[in-house]
PDB file of N, CA and C in Angstrom:
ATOM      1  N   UNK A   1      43.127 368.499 220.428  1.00  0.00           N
ATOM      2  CA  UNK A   1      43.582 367.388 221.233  1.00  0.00           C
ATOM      3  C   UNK A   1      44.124 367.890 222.559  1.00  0.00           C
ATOM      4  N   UNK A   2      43.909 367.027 223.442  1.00  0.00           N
ATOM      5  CA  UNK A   2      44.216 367.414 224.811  1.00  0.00           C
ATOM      6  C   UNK A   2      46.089 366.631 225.122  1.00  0.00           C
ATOM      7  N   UNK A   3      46.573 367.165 226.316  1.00  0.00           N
ATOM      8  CA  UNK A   3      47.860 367.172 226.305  1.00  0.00           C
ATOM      9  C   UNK A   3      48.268 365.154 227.114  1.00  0.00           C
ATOM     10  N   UNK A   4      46.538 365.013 227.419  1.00  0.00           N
ATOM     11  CA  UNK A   4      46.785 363.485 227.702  1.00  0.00           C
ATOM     12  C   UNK A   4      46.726 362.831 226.792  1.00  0.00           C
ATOM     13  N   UNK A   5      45.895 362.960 225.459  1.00  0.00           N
ATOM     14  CA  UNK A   5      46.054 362.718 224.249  1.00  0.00           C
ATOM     15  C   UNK A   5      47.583 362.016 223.446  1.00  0.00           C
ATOM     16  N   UNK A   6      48.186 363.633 223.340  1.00  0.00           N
ATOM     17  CA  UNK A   6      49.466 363.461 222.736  1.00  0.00           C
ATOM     18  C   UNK A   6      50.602 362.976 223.144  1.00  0.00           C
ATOM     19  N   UNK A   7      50.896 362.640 225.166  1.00  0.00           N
ATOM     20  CA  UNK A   7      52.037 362.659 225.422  1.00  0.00           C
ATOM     21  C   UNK A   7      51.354 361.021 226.077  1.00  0.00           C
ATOM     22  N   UNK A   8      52.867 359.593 225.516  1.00  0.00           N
ATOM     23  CA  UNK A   8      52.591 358.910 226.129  1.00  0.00           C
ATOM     24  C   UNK A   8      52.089 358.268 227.245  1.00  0.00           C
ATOM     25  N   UNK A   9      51.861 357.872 227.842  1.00  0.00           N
ATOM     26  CA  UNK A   9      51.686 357.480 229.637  1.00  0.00           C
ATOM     27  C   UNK A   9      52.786 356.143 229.412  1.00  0.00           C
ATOM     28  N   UNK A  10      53.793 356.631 230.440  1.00  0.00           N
ATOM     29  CA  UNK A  10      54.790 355.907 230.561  1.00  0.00           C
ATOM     30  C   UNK A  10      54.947 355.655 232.168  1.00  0.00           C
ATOM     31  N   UNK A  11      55.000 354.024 232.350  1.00  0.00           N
ATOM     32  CA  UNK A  11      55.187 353.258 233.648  1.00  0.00           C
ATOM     33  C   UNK A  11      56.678 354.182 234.404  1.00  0.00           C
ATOM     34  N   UNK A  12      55.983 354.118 235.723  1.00  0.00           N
ATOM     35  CA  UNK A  12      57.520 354.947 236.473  1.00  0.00           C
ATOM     36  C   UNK A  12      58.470 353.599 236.382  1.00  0.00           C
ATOM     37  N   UNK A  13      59.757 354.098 236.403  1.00  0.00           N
ATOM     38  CA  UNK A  13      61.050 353.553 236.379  1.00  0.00           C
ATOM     39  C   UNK A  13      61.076 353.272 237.658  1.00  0.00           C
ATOM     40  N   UNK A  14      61.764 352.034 237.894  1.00  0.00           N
ATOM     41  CA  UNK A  14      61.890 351.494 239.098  1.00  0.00           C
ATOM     42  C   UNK A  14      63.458 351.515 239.247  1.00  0.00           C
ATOM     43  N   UNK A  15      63.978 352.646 240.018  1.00  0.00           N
ATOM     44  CA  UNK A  15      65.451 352.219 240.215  1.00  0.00           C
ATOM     45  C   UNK A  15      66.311 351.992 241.232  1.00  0.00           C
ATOM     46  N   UNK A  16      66.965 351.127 241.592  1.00  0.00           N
ATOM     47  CA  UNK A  16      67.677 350.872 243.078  1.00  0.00           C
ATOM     48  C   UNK A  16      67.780 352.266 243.766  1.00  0.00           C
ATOM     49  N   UNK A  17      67.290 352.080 245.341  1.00  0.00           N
ATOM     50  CA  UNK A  17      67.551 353.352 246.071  1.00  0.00           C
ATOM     51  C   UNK A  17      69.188 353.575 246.151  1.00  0.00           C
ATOM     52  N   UNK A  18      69.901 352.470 246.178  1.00  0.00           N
ATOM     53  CA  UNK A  18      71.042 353.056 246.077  1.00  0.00           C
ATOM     54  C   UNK A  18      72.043 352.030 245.212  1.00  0.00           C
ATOM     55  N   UNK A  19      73.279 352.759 245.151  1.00  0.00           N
ATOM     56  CA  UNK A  19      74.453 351.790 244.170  1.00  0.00           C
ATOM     57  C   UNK A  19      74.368 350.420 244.806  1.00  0.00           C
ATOM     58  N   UNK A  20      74.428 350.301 245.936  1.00  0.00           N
ATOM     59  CA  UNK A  20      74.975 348.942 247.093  1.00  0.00           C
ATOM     60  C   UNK A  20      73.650 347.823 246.443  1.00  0.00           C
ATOM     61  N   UNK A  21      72.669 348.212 245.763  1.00  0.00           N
ATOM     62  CA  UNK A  21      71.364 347.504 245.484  1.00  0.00           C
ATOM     63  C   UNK A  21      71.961 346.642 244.388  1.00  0.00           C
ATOM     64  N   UNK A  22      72.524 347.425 242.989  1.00  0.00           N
ATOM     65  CA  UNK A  22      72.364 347.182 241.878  1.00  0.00           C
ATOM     66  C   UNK A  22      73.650 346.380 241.728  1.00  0.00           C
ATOM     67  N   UNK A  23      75.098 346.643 242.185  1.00  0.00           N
ATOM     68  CA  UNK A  23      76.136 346.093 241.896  1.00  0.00           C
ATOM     69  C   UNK A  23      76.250 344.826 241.925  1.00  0.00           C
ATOM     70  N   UNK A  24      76.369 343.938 241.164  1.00  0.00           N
ATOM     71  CA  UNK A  24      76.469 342.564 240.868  1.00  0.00           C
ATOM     72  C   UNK A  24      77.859 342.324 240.817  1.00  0.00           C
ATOM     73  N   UNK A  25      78.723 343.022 240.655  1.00  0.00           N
ATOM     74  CA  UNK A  25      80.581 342.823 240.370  1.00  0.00           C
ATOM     75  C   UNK A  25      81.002 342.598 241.514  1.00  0.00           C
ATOM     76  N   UNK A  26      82.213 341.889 241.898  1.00  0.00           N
ATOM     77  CA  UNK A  26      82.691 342.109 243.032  1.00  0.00           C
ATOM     78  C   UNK A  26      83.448 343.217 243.373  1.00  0.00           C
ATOM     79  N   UNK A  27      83.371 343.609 244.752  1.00  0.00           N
ATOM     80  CA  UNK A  27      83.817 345.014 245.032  1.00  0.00           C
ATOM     81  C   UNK A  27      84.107 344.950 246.412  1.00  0.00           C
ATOM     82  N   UNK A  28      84.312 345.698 247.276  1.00  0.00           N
ATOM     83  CA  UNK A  28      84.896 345.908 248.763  1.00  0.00           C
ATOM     84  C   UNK A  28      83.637 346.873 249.520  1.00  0.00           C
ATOM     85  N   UNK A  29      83.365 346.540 250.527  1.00  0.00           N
ATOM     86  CA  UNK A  29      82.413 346.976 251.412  1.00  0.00           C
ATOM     87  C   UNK A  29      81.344 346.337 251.384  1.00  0.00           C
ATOM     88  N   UNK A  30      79.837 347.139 251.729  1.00  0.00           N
ATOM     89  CA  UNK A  30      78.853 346.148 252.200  1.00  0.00           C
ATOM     90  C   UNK A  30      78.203 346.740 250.987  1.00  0.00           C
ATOM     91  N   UNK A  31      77.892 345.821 250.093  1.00  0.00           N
ATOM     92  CA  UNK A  31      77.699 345.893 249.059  1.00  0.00           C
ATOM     93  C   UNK A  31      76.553 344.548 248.700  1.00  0.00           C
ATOM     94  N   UNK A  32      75.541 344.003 248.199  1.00  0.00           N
ATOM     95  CA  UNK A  32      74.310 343.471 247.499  1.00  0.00           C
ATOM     96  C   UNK A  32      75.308 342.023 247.605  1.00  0.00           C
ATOM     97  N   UNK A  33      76.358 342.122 246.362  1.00  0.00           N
ATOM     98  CA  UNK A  33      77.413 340.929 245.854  1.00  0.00           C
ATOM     99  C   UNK A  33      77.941 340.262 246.852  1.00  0.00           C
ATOM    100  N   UNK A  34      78.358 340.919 248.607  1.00  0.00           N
ATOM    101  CA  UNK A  34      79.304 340.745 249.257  1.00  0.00           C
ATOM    102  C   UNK A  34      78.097 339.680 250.118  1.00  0.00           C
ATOM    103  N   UNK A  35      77.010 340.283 250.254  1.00  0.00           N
ATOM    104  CA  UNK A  35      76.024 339.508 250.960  1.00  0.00           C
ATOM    105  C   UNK A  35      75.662 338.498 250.776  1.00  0.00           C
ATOM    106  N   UNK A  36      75.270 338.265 249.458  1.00  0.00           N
ATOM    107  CA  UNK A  36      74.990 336.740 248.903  1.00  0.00           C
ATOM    108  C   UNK A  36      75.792 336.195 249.240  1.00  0.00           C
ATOM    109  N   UNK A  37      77.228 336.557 248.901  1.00  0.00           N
ATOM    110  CA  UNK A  37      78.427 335.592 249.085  1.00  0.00           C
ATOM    111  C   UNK A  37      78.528 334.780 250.437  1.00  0.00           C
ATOM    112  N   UNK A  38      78.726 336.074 251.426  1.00  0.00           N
ATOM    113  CA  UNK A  38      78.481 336.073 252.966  1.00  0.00           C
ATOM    114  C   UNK A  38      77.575 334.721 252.760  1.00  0.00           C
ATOM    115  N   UNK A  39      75.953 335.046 252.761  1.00  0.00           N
ATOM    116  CA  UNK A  39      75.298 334.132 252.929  1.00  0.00           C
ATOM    117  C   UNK A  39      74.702 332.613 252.248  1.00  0.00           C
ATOM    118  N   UNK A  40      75.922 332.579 251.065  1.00  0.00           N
ATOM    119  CA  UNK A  40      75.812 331.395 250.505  1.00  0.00           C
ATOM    120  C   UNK A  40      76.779 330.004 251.320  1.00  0.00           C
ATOM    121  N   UNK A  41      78.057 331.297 251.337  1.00  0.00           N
ATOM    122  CA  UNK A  41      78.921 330.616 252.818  1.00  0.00           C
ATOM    123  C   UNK A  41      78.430 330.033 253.848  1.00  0.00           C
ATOM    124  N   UNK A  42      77.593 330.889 254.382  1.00  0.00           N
ATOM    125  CA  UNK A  42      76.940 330.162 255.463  1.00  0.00           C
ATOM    126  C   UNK A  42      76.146 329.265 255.619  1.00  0.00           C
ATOM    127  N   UNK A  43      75.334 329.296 254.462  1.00  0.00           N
ATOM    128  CA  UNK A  43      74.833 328.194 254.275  1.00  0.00           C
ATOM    129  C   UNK A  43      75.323 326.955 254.033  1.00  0.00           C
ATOM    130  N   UNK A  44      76.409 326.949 253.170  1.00  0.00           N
ATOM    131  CA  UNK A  44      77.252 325.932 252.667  1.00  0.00           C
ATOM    132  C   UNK A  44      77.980 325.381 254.034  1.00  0.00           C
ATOM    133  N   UNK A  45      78.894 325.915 254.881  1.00  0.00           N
ATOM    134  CA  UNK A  45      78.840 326.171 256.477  1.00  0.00           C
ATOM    135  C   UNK A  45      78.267 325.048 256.814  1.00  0.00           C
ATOM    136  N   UNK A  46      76.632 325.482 257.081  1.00  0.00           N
ATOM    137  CA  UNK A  46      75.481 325.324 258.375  1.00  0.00           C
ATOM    138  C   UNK A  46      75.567 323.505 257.431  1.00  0.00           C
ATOM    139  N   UNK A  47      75.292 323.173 256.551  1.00  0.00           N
ATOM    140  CA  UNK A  47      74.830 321.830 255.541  1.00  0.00           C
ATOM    141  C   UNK A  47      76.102 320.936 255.985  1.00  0.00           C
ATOM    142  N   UNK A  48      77.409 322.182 256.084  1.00  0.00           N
ATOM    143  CA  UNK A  48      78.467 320.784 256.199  1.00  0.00           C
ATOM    144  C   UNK A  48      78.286 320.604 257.793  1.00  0.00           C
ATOM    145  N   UNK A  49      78.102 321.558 258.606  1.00  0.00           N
ATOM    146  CA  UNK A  49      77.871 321.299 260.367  1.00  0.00           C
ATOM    147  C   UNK A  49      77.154 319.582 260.578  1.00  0.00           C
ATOM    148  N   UNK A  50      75.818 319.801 259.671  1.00  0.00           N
ATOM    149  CA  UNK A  50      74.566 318.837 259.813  1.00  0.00           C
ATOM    150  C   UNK A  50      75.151 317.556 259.367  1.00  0.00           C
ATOM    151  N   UNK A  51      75.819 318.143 257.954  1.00  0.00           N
ATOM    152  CA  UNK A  51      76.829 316.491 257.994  1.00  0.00           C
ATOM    153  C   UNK A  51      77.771 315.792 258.942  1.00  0.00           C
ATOM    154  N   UNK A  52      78.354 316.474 258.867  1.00  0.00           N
ATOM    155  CA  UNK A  52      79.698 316.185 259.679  1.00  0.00           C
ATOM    156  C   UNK A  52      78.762 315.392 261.483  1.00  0.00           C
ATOM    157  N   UNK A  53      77.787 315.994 262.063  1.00  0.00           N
ATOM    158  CA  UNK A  53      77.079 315.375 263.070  1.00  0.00           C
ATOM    159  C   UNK A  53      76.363 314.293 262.541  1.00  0.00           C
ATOM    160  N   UNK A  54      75.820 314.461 261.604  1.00  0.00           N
ATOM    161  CA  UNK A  54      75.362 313.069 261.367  1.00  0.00           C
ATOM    162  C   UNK A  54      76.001 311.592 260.874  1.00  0.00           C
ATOM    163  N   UNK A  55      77.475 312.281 260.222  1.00  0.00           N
ATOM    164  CA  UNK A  55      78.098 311.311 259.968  1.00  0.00           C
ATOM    165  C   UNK A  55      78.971 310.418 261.117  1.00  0.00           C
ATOM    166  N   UNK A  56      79.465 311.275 261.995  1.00  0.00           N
ATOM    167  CA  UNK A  56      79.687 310.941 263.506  1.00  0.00           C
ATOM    168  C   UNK A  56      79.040 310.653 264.578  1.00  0.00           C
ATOM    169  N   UNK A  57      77.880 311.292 264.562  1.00  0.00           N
ATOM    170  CA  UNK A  57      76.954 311.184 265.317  1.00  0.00           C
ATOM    171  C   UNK A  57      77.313 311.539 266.974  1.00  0.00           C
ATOM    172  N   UNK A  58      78.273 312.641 266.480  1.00  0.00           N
ATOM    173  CA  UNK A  58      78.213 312.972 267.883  1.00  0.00           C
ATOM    174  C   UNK A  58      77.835 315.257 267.348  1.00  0.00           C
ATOM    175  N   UNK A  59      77.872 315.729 268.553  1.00  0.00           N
ATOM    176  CA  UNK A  59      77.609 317.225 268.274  1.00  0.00           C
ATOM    177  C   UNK A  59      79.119 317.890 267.741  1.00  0.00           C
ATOM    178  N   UNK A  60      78.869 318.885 267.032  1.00  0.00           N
ATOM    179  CA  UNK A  60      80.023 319.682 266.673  1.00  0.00           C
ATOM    180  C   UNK A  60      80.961 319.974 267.873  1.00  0.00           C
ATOM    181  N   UNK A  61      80.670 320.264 268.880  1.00  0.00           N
ATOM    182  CA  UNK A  61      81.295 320.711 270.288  1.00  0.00           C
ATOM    183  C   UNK A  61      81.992 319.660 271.039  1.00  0.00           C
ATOM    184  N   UNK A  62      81.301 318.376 271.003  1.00  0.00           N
ATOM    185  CA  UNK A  62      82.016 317.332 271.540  1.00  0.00           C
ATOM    186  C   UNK A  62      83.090 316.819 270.459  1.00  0.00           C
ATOM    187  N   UNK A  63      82.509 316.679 269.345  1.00  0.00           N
ATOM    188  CA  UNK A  63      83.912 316.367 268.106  1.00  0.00           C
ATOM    189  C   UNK A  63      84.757 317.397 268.402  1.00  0.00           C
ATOM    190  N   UNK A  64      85.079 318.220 268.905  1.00  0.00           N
ATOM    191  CA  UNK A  64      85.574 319.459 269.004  1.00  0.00           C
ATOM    192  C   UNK A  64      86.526 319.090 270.202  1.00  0.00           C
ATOM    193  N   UNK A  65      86.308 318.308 271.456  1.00  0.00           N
ATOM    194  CA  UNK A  65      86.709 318.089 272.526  1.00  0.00           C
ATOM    195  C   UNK A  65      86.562 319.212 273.564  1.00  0.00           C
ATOM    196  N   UNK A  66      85.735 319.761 273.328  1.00  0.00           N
ATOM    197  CA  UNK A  66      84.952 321.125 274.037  1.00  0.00           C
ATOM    198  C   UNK A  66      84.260 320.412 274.888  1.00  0.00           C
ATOM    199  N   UNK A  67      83.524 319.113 275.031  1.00  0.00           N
ATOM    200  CA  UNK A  67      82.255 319.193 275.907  1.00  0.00           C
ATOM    201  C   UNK A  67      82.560 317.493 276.243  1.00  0.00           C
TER     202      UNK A  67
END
């Protein structure tokens, strides 16, 4: 028997290039967890902006007394 024979063929492991990939916990720095967060905020943010103008119907800046 040949040595391709006997030894499985096993799929390469796919593993985060780095810690900042994999961490799902919350933690301090720029970290995978911190980003989502970041950008769920903002989103949540940008949805209330669109409300808040449409419910007034004027721009964020003029409700603001900016403009």
């Amino acid at each position: 028997m040949s040595d391709e024979q006997q030894t499985p063929q096993s799929a390469p492991q796919s593993e985060p290039d780095s810690q900042a990939e994999s961490t799902e916990t919350p933690s301090f720095g720029w970290n995978l967890y911190s980003e989502k967060i970041n950008g769920r905020f903002a989103m949540i943010g940008f949805v209330a902006l669109l409300v808040l103008e449409a419910v007034t119907g004027q721009t964020f800046l003029s409700w603001m007394g900016l403009l």
